[in-house]
Protein backbone atom coordinates (compact mmCIF):
# COMPACT_ATOMS: atom_id res chain seq x y z
CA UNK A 1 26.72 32.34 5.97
CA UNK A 2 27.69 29.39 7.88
CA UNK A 3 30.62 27.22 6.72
CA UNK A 4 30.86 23.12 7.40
CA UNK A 5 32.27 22.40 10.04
CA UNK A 6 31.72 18.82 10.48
CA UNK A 7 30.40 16.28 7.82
CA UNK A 8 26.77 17.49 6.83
CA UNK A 9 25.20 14.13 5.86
CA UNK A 10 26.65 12.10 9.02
CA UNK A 11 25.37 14.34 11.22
CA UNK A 12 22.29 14.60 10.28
CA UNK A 13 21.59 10.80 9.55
CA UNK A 14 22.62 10.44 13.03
CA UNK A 15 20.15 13.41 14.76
CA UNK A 16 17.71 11.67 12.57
CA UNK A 17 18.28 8.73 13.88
CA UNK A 18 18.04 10.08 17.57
CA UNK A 19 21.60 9.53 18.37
CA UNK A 20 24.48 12.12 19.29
CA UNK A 21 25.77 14.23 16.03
CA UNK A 22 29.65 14.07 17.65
CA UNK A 23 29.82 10.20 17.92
CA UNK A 24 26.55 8.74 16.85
CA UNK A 25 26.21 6.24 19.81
CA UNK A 26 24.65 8.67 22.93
CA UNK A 27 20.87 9.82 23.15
CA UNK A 28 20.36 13.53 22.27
CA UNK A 29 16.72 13.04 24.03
CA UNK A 30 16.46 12.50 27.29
CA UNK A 31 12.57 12.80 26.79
CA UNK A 32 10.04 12.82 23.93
CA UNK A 33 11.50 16.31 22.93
CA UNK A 34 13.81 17.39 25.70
CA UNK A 35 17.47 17.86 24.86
CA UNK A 36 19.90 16.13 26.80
CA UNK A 37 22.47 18.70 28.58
CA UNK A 38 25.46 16.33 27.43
CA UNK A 39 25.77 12.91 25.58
CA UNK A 40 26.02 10.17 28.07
CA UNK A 41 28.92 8.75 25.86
CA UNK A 42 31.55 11.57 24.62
CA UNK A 43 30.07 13.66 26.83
CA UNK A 44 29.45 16.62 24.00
CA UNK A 45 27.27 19.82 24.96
CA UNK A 46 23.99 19.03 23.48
CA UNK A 47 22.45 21.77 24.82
CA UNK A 48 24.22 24.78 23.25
CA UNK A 49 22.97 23.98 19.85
CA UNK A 50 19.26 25.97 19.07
CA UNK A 51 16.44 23.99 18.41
CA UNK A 52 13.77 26.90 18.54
CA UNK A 53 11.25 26.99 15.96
CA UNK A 54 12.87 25.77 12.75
CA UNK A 55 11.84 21.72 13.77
CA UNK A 56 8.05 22.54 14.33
CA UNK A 57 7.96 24.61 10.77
CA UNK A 58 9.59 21.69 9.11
CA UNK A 59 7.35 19.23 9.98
CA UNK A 60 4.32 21.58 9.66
CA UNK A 61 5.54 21.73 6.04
CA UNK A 62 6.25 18.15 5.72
CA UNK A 63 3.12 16.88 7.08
CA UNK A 64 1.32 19.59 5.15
CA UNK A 65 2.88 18.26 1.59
CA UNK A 66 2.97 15.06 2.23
CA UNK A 67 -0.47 14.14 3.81
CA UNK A 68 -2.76 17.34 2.84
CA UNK A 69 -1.95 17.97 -0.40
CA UNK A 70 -2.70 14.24 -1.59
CA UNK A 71 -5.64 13.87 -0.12
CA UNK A 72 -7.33 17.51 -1.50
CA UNK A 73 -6.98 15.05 -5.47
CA UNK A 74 -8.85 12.28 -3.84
CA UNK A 75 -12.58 13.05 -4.39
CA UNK A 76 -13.74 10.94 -1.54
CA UNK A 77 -12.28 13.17 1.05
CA UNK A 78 -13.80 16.14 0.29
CA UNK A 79 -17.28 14.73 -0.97
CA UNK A 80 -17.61 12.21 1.80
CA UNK A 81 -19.51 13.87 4.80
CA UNK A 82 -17.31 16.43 7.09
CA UNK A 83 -18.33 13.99 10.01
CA UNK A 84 -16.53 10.93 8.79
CA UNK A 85 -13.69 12.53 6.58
CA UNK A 86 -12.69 15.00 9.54
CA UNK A 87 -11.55 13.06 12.41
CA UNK A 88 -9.88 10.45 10.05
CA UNK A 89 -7.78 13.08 8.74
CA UNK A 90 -7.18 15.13 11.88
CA UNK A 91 -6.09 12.28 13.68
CA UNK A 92 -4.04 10.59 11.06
CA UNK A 93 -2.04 14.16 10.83
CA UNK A 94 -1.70 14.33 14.16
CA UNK A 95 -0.35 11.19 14.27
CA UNK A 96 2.15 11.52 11.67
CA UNK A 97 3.55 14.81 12.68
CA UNK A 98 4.15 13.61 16.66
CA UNK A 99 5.96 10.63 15.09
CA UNK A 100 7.79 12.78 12.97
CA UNK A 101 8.73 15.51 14.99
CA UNK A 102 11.29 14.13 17.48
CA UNK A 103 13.28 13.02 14.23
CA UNK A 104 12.89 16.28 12.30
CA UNK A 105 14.06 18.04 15.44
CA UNK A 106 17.46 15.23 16.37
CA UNK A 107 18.24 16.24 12.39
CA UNK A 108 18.18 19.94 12.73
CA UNK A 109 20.34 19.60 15.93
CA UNK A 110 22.99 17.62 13.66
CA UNK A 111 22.47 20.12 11.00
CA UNK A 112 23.65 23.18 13.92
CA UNK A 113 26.08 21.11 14.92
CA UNK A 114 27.63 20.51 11.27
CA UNK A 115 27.37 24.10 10.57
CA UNK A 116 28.82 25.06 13.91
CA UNK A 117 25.57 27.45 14.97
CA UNK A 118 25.27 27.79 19.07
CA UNK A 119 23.57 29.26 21.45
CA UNK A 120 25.80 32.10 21.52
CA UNK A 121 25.42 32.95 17.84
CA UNK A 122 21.85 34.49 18.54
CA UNK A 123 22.54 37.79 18.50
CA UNK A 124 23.63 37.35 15.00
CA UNK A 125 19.88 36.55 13.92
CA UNK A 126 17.93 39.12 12.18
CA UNK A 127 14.83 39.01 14.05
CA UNK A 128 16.75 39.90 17.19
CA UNK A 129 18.84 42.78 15.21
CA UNK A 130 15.24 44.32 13.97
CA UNK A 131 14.22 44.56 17.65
């Protein structure tokens, strides 16, 4: 298991926020979802902290609490016709999880960086051990 190395909450306010986990003032995007190498301010390796899939389940789980699972009680979604319901709901998920999904993945990259996980760790994963 992985022990703290830097302050949990502060780090991942500030990947939340969009903003380097080290000193909270740099970019960690240098694009909609591409990491920067280094923060233009302290100059910290961005890069070496994995981003892989964990950010993409997160928000699929998010999204999927948080906008599905309400509107399955509300009778007028699923007795309205498919025609009208559909698109309103498909585009207002879609919509919601691209907002969401640069911030869910700037917070995981403060939560590696708290814990101290890199790039190099990934042998220790288990799916790579099974293989």
């Amino acid at each position: 298991m992985a022990e703290i190395v830097h302050p949990l909450v502060r780090s991942i306010r500030r990947g939340l926020k969009g903003r380097c986990p080290a000193c909270g003032e740099g970019k960690i995007f240098w694009r909609y979802l591409k990491v920067s190498a280094h923060c233009p301010k302290c100059d910290h390796d961005l890069a070496r902290y994995p981003a892989d899939d964990g950010p993409a389940y997160l928000t699929i789980l998010l999204s999927g609490h948080l906008l599905i699972a309400p509107l399955l009680i509300f009778p007028i979604i699923w007795e309205a016709p498919a025609i009208y319901s559909a698109p309103i709901v498909m585009i207002s998920v879609g919509v919601v999880t691209l907002l969401a999904l640069s911030s869910i993945k700037g917070g995981w990259i403060g939560l590696m960086y708290a814990l101290g996980v890199k790039d190099r760790d990934a042998a220790l994963h288990t799916a790579d051990a099974a293989d």
